[in-house]
N, C-alpha and C. Protein backbone atom coordinates (compact mmCIF):
# COMPACT_ATOMS: atom_id res chain seq x y z
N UNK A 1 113.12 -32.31 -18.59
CA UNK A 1 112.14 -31.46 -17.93
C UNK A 1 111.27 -30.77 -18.93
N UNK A 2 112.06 -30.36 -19.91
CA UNK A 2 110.92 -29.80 -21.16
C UNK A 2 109.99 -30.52 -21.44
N UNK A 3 111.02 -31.75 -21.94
CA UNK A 3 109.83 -32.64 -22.92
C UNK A 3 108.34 -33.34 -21.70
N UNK A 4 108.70 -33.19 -20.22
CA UNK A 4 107.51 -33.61 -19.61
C UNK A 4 106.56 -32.22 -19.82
N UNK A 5 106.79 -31.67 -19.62
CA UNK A 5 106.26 -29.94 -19.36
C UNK A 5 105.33 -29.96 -21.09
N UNK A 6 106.25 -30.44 -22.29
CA UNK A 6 105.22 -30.36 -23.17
C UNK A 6 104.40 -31.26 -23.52
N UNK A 7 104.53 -32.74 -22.57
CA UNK A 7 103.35 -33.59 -22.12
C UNK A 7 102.05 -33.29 -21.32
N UNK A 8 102.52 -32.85 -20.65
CA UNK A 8 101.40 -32.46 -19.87
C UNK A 8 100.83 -31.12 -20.19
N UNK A 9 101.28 -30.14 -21.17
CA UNK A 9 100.85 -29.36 -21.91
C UNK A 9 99.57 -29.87 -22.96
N UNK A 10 100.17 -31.10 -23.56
CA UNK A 10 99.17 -31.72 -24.73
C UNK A 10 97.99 -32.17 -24.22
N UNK A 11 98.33 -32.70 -22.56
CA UNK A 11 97.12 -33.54 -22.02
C UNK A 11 96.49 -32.36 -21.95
N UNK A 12 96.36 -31.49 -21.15
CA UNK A 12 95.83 -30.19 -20.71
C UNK A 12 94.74 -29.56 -22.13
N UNK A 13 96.07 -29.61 -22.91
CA UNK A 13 94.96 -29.14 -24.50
C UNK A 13 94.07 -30.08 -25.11
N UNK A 14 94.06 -31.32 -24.59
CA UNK A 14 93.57 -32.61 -25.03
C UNK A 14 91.84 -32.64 -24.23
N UNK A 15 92.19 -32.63 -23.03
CA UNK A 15 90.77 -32.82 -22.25
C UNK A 15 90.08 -31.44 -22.46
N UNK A 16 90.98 -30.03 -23.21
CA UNK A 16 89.43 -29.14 -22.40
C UNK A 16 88.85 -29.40 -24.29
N UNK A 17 90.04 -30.07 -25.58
CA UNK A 17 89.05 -30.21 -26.31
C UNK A 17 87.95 -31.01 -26.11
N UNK A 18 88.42 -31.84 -25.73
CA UNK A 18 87.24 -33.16 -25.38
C UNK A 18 86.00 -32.51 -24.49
N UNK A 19 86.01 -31.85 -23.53
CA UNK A 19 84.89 -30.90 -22.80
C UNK A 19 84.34 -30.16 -23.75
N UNK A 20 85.44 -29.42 -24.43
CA UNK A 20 83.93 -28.64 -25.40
C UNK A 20 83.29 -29.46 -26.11
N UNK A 21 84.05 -29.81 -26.96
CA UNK A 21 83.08 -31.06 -27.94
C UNK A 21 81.65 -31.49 -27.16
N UNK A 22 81.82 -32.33 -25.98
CA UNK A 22 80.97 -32.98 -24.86
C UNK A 22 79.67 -31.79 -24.70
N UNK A 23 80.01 -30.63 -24.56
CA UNK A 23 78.82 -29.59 -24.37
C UNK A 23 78.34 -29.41 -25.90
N UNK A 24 78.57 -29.42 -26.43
CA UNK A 24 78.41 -28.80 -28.12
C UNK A 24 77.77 -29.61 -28.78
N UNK A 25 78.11 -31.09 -28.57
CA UNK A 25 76.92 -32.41 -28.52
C UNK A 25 75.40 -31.97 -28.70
N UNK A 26 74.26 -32.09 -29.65
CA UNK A 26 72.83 -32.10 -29.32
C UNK A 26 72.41 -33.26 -28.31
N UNK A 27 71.27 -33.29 -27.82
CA UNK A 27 71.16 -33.95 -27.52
C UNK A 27 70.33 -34.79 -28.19
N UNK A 28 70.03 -36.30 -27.77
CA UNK A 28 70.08 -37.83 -28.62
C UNK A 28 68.40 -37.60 -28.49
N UNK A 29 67.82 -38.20 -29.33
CA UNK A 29 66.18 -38.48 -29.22
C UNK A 29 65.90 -39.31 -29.60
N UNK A 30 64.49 -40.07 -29.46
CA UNK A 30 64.39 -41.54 -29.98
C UNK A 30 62.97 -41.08 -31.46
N UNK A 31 63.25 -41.40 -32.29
CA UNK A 31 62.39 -40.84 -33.32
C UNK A 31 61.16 -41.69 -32.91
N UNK A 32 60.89 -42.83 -32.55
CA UNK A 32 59.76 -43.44 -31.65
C UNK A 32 58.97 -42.67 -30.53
N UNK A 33 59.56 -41.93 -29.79
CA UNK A 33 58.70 -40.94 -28.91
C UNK A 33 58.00 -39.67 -29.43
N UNK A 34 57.30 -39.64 -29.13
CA UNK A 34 56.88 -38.43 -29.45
C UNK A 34 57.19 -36.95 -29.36
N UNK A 35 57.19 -36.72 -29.72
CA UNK A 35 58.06 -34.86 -29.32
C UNK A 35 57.18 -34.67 -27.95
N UNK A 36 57.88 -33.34 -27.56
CA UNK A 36 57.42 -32.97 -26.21
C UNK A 36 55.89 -31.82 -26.91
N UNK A 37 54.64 -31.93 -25.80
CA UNK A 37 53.51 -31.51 -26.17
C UNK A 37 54.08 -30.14 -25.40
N UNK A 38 53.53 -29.10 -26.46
CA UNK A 38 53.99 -27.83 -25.80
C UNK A 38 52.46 -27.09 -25.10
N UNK A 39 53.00 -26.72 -23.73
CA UNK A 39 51.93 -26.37 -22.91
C UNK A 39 51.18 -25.83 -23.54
N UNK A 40 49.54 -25.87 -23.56
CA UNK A 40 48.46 -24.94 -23.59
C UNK A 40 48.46 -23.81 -23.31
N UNK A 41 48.12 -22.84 -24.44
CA UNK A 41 48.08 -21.49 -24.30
C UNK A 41 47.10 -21.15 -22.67
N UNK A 42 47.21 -20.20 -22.41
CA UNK A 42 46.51 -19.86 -21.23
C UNK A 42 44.89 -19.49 -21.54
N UNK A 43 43.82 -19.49 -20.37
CA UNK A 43 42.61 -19.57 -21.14
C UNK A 43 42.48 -17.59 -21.05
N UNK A 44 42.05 -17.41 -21.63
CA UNK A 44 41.44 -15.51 -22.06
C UNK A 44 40.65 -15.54 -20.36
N UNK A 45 40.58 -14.23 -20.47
CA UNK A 45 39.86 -14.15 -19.17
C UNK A 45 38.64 -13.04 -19.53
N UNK A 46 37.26 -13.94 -19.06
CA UNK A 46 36.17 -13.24 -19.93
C UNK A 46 35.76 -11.65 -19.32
N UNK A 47 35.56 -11.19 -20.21
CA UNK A 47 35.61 -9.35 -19.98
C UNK A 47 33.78 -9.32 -19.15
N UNK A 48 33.51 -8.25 -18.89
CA UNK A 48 32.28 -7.73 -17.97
C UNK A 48 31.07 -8.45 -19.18
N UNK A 49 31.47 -8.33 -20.73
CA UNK A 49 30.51 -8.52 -21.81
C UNK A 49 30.11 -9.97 -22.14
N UNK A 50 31.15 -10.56 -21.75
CA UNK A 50 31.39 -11.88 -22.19
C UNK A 50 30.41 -13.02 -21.49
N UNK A 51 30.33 -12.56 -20.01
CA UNK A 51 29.88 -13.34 -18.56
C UNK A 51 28.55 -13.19 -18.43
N UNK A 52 27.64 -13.99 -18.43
CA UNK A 52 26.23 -14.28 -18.23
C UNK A 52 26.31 -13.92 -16.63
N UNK A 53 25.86 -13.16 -16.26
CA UNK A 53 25.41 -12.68 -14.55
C UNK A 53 23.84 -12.87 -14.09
N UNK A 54 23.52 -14.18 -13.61
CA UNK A 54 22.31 -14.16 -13.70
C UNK A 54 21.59 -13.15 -12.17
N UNK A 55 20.77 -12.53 -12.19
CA UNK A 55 20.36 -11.78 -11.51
C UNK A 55 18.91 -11.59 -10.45
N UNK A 56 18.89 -12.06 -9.47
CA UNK A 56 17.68 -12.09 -8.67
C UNK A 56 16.75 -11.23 -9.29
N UNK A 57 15.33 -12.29 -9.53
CA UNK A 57 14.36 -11.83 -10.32
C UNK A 57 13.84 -10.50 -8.83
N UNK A 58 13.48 -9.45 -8.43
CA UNK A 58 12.93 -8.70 -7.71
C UNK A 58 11.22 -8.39 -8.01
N UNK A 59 11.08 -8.94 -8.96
CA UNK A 59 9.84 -8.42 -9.51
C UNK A 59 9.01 -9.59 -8.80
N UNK A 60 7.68 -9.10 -8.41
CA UNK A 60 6.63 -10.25 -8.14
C UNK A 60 5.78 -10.57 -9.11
N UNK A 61 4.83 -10.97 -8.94
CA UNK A 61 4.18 -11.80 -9.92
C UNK A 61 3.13 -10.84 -10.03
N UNK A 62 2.72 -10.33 -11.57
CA UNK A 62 1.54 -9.42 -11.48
C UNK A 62 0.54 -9.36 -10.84
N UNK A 63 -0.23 -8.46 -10.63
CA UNK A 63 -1.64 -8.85 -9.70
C UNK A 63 -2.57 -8.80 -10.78
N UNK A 64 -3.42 -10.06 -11.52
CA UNK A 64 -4.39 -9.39 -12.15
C UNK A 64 -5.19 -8.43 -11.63
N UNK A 65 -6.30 -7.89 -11.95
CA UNK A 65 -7.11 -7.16 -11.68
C UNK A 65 -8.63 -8.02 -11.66
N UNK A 66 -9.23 -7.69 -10.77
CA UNK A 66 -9.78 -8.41 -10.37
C UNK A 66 -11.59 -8.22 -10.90
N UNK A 67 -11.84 -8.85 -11.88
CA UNK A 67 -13.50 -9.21 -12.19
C UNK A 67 -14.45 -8.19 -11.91
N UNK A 68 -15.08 -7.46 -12.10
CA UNK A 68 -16.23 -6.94 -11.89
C UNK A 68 -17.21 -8.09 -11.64
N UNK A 69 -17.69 -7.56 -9.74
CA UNK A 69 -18.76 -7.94 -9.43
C UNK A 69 -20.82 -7.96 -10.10
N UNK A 70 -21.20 -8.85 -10.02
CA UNK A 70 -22.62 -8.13 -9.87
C UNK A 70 -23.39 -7.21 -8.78
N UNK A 71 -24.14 -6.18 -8.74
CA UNK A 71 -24.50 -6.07 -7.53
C UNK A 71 -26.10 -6.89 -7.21
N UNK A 72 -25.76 -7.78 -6.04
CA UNK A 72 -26.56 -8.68 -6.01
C UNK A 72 -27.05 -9.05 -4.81
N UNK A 73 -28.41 -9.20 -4.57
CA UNK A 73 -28.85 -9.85 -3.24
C UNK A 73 -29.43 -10.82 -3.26
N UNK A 74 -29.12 -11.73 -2.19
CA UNK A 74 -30.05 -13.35 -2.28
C UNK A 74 -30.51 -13.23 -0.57
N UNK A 75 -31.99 -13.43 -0.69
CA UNK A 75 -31.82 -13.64 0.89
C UNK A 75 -32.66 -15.21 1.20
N UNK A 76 -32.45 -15.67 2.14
CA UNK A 76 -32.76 -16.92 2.61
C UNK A 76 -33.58 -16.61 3.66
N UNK A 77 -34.33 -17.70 4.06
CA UNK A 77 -35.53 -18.38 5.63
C UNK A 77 -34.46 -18.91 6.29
N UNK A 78 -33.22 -19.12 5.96
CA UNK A 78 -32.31 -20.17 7.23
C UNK A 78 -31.96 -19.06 7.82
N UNK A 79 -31.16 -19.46 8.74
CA UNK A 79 -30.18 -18.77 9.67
C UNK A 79 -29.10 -18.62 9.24
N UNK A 80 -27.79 -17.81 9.47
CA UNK A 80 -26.36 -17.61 8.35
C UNK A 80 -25.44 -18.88 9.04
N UNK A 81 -24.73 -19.39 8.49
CA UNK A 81 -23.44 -19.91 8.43
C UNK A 81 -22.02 -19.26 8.43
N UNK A 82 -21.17 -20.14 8.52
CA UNK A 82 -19.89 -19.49 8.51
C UNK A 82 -19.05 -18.84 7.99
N UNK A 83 -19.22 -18.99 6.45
CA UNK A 83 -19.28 -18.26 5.35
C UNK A 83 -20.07 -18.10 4.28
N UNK A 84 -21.45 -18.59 4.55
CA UNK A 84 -22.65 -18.29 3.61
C UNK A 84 -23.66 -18.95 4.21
N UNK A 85 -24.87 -18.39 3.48
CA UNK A 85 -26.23 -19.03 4.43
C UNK A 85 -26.55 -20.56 4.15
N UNK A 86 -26.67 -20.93 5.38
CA UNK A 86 -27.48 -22.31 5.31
C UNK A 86 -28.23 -22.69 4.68
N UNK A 87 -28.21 -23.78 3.88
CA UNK A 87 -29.49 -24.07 2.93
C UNK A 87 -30.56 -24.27 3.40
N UNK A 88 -31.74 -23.60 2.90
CA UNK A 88 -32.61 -22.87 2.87
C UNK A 88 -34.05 -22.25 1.69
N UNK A 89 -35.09 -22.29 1.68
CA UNK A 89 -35.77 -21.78 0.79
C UNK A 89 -35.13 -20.42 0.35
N UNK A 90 -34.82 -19.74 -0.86
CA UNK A 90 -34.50 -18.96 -1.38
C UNK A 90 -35.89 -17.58 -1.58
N UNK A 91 -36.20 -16.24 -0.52
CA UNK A 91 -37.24 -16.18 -0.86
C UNK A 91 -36.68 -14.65 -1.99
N UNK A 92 -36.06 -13.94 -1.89
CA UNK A 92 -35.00 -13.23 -3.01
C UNK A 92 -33.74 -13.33 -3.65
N UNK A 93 -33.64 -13.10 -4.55
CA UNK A 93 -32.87 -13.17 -6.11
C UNK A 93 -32.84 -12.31 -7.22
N UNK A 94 -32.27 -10.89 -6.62
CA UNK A 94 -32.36 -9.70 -7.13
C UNK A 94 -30.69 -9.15 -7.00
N UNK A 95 -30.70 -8.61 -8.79
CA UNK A 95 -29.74 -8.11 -9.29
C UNK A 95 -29.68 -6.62 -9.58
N UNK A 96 -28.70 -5.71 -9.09
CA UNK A 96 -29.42 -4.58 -9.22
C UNK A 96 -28.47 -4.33 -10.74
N UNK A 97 -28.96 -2.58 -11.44
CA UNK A 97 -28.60 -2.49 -12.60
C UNK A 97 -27.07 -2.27 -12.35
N UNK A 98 -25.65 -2.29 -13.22
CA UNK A 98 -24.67 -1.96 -12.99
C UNK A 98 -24.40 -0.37 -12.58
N UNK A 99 -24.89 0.73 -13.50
CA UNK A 99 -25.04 1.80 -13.06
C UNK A 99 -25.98 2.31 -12.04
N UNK A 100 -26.10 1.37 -10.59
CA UNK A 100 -26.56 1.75 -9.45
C UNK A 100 -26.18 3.01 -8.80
N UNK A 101 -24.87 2.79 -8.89
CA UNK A 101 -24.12 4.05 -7.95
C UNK A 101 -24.43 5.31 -8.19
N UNK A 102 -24.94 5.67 -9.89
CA UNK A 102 -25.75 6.69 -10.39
C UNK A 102 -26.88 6.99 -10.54
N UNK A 103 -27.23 5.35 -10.66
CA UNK A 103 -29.42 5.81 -10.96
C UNK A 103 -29.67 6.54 -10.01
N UNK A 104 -30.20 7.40 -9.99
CA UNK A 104 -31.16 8.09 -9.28
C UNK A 104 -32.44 7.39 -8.02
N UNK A 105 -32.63 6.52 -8.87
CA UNK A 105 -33.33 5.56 -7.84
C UNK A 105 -33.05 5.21 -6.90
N UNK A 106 -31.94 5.17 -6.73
CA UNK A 106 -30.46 4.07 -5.59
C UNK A 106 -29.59 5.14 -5.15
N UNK A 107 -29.28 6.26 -5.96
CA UNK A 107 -28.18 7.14 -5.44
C UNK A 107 -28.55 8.19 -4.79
N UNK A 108 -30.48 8.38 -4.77
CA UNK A 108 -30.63 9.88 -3.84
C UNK A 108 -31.43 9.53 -2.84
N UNK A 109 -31.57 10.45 -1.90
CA UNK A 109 -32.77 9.73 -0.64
C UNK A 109 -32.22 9.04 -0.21
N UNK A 110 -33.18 8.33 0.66
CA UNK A 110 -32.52 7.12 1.24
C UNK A 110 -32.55 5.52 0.72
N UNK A 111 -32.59 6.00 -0.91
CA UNK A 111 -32.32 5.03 -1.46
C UNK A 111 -33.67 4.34 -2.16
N UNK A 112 -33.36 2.69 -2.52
CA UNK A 112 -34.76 1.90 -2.83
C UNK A 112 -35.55 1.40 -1.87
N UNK A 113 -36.88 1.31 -1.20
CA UNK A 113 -37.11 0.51 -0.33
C UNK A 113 -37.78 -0.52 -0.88
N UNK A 114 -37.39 -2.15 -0.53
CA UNK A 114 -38.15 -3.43 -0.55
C UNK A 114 -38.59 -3.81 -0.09
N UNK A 115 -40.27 -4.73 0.10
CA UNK A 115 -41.05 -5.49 0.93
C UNK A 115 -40.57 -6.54 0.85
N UNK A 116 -40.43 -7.46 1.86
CA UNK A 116 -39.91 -9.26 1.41
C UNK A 116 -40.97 -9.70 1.61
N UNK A 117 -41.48 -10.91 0.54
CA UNK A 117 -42.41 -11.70 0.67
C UNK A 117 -42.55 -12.51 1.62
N UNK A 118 -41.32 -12.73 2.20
CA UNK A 118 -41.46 -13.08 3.56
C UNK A 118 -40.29 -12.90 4.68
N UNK A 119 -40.26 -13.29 6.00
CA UNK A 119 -38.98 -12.94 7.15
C UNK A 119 -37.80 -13.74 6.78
N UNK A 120 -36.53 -12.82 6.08
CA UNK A 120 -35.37 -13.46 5.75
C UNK A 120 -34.57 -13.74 7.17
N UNK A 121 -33.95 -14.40 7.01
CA UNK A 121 -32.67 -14.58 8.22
C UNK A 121 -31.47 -14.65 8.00
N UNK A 122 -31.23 -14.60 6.39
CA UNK A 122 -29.78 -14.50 5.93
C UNK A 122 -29.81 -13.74 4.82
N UNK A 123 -28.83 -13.32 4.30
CA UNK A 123 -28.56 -12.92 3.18
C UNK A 123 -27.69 -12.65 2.95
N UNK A 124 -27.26 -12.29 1.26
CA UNK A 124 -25.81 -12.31 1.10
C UNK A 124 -25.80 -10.82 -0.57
N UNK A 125 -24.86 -10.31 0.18
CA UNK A 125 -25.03 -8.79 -0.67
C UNK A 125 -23.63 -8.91 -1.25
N UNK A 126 -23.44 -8.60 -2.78
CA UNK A 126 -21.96 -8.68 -3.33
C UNK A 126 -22.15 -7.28 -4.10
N UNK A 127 -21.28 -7.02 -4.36
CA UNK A 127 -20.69 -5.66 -5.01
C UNK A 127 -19.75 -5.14 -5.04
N UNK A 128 -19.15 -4.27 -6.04
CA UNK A 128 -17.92 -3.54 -5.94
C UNK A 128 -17.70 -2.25 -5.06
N UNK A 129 -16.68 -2.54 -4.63
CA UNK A 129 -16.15 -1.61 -3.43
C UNK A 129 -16.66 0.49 -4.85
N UNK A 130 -16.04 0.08 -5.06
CA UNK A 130 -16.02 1.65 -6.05
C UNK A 130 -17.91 1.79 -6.17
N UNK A 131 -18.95 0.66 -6.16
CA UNK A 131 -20.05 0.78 -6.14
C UNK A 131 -20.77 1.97 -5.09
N UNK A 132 -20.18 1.34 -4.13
CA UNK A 132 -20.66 2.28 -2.91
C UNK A 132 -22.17 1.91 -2.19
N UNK A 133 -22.07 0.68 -2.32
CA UNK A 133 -23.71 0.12 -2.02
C UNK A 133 -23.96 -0.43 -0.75
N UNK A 134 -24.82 0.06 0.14
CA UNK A 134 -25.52 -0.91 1.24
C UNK A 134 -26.73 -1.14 1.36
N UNK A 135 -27.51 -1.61 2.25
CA UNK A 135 -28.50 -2.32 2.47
C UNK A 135 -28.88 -2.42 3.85
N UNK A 136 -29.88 -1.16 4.52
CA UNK A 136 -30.43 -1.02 5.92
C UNK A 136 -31.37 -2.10 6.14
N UNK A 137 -31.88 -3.18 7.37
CA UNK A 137 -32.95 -4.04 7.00
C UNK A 137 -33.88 -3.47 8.10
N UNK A 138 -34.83 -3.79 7.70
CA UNK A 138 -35.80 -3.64 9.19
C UNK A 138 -36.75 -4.94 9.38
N UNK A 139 -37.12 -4.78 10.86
CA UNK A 139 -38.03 -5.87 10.94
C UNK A 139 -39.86 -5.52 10.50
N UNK A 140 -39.97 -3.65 10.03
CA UNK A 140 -41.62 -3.71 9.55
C UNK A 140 -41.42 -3.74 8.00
N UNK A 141 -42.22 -4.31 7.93
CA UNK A 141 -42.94 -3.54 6.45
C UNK A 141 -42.72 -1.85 6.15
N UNK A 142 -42.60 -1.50 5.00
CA UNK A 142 -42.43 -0.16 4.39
C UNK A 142 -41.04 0.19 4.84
N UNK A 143 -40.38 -0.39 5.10
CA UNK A 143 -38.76 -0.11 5.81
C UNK A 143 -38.64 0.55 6.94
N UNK A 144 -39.35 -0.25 8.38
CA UNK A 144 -39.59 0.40 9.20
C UNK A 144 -38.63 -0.41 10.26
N UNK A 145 -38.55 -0.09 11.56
CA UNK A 145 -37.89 -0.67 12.47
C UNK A 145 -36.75 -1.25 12.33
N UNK A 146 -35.76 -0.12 12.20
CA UNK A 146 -34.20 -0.88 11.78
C UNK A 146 -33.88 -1.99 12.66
N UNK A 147 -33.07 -2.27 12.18
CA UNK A 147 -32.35 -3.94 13.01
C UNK A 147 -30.62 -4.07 12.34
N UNK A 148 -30.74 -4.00 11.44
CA UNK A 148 -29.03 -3.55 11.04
C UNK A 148 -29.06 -3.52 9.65
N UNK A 149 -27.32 -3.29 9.28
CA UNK A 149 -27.05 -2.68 7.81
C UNK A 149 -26.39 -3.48 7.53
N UNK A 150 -25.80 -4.10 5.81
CA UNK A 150 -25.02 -4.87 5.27
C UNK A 150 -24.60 -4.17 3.98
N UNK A 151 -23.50 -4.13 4.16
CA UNK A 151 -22.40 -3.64 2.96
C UNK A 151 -22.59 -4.22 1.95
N UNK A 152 -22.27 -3.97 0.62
CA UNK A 152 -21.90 -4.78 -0.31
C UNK A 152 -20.78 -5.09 -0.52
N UNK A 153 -19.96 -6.17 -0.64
CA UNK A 153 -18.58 -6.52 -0.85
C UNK A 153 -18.27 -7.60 -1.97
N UNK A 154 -17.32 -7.00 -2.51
CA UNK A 154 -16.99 -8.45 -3.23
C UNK A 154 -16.16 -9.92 -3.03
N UNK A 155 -16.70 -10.14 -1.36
CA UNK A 155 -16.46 -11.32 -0.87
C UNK A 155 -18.14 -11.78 0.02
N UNK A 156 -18.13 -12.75 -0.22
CA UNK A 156 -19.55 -13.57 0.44
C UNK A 156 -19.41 -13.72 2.12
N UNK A 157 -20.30 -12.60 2.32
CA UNK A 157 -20.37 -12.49 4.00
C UNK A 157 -21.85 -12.38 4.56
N UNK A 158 -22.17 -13.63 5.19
CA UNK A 158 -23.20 -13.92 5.37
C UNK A 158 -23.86 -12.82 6.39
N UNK A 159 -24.95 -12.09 6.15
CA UNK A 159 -25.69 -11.13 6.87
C UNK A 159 -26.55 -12.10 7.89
N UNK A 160 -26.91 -11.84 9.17
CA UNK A 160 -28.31 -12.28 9.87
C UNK A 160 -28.95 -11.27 10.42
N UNK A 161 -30.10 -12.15 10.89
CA UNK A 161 -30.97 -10.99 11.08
C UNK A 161 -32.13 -11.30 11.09
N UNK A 162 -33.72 -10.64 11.58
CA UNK A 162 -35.20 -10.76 11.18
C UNK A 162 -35.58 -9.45 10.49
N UNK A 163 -35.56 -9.89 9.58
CA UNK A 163 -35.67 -8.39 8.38
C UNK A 163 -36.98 -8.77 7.64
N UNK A 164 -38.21 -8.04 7.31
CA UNK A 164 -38.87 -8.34 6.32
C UNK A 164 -38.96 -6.98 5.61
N UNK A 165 -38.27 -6.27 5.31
CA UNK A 165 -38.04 -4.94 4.45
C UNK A 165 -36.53 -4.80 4.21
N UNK A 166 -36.39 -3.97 3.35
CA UNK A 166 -34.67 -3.43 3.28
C UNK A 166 -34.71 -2.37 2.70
N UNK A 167 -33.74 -1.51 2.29
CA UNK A 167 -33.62 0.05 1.55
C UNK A 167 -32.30 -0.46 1.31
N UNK A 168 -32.17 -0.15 -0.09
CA UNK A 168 -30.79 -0.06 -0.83
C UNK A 168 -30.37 1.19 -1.32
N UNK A 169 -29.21 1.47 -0.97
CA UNK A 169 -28.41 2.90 -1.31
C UNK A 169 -27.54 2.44 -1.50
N UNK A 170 -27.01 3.26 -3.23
CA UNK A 170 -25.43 3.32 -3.44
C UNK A 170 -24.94 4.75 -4.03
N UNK A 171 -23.81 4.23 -4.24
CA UNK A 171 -22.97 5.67 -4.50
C UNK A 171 -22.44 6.25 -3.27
N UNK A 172 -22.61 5.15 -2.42
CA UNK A 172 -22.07 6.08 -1.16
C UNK A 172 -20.38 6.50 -0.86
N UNK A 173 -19.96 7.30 -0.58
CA UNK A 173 -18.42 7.52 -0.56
C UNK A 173 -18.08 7.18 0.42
N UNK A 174 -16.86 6.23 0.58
CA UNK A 174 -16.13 5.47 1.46
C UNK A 174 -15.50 6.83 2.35
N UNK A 175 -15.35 7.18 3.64
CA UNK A 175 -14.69 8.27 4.50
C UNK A 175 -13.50 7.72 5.34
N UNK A 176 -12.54 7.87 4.84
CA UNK A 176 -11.59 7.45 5.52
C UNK A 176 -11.34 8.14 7.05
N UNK A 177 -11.28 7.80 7.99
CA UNK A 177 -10.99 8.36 9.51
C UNK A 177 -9.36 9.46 9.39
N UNK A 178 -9.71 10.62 9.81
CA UNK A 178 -7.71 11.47 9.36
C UNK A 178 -7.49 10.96 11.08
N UNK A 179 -6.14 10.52 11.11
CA UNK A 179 -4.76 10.23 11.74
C UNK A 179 -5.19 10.95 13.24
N UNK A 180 -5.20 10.23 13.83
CA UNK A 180 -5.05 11.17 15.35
C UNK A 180 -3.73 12.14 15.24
N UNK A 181 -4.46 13.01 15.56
CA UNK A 181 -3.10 14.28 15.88
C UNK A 181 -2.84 14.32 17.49
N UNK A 182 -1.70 13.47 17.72
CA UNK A 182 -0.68 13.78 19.05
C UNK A 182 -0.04 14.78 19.59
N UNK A 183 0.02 15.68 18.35
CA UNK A 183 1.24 16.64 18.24
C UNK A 183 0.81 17.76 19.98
N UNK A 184 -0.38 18.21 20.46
CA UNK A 184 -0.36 18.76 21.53
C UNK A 184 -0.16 17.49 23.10
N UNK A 185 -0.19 16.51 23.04
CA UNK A 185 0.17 15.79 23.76
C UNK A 185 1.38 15.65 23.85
N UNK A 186 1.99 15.47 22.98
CA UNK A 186 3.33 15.00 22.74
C UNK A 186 4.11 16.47 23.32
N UNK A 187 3.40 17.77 22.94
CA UNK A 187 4.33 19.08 23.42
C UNK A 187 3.91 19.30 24.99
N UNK A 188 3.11 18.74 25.59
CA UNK A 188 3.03 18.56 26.80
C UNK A 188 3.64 17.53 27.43
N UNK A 189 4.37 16.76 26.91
CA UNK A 189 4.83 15.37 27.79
C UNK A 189 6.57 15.90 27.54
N UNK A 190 7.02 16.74 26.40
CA UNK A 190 8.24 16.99 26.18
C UNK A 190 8.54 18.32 27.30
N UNK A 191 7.63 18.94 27.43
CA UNK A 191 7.82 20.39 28.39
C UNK A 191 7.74 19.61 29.84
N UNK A 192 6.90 18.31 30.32
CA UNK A 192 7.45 17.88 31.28
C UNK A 192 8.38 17.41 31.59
N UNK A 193 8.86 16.46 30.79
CA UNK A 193 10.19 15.86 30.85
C UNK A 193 11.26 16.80 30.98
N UNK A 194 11.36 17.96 30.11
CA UNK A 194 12.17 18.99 29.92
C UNK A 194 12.44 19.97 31.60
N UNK A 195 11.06 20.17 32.07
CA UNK A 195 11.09 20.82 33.18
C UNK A 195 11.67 19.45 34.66
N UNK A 196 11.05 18.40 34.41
CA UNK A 196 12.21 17.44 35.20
C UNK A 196 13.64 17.24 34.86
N UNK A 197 14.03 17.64 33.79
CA UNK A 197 15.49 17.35 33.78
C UNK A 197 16.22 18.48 34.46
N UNK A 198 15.57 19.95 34.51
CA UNK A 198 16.30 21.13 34.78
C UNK A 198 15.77 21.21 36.52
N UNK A 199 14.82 20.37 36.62
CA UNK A 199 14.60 20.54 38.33
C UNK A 199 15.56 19.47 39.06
N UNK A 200 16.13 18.55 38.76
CA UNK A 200 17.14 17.84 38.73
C UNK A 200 18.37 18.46 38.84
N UNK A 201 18.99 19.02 37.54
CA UNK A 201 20.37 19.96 37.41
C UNK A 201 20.25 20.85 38.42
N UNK A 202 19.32 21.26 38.68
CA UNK A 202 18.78 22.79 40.05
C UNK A 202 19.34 22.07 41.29
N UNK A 203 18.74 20.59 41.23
CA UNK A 203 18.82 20.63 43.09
C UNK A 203 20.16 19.44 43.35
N UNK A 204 20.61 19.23 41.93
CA UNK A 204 21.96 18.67 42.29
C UNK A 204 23.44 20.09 42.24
């Protein structure tokens, strides 16, 4: 009974050497493979400085500024067109000086008066708004018998008309119209409403 007892003692001490050994083993590699590629570092994560943020342009596109006009009259024998006079004998072709709005000639009274050599039916008046220039026509001689007025603008707007005179004035100041004031309408329409809401609450 001993001597089995110290058999199976030896086996017992036999296999757990053999187990350790078995763990304690490296493990086998083939010098033909390649080692194992060790993962890629992680990528940085770019800070507020780093990052191009491209940004909706808000800005528009400059406005140049726009040319100084001549102040200028052409008048024609045709009749006007749709946006300029019909071709036509040309019977004026007059430029006035740039400092119109000040000469004296143009800026006091009622201005320059012109004879036309003959009955225009169109014409076309350009100038700068800051000029302040128009042009009364009449149908007499000596600038008599109005018939109508033409602005100067610095867009081509065909005038008509039977004019054989004109008077030019500038320097004139543009008058802007002030705002209708509502404000006493408006305190009369609120005191009605106001007095219907409380004649209401009264007779309910």
């Amino acid at each position: 009974m001993r001597i089995a007892s110290n058999a199976i003692l030896r086996a017992v001490i036999a296999a757990a050497w053999l187990a350790s050994t078995a763990l304690a083993a490296p493990g086998i590699v083939d010098r033909e493979d390649p080692p194992p590629t060790p993962p890629a570092p992680p990528k940085p994560i770019a800070t507020a400085d780093e990052v191009d943020i491209t940004r909706p342009n808000t800005t528009g596109p400059a406005d140049p500024s726009k040319p100084r006009v001549p102040i200028a009259v052409q008048l024609f024998a045709s009749s006007p067109g749709v946006k300029t006079c019909r071709t036509g004998a040309k019977i004026v072709d007059l430029e006035l000086p740039a400092n119109a709005s000040t000469n004296p000639r143009f800026a006091t009274g009622k201005g320059q008066c012109y004879d036309l050599p003959a009955t225009a039916q169109c014409g076309l008046f350009t100038g700068n708004k800051a000029d302040g220039c128009e042009a009364k026509l009449f149908r007499g001689q000596r600038c008599t018998a109005f018939v109508n007025v033409a602005v100067f603008t610095d867009e081509l707007r065909p005038v008509g008309g039977f004019f054989a005179s004109m008077a030019i004035k500038c320097g004139i100041k543009a008058v802007e119209p002030p705002p209708l004031n509502l404000g006493g309408l408006g305190g009369k329409k609120s005191a009605r409403a106001r007095n219907a809401v409380e004649a209401a609450m009264g007779a309910g």
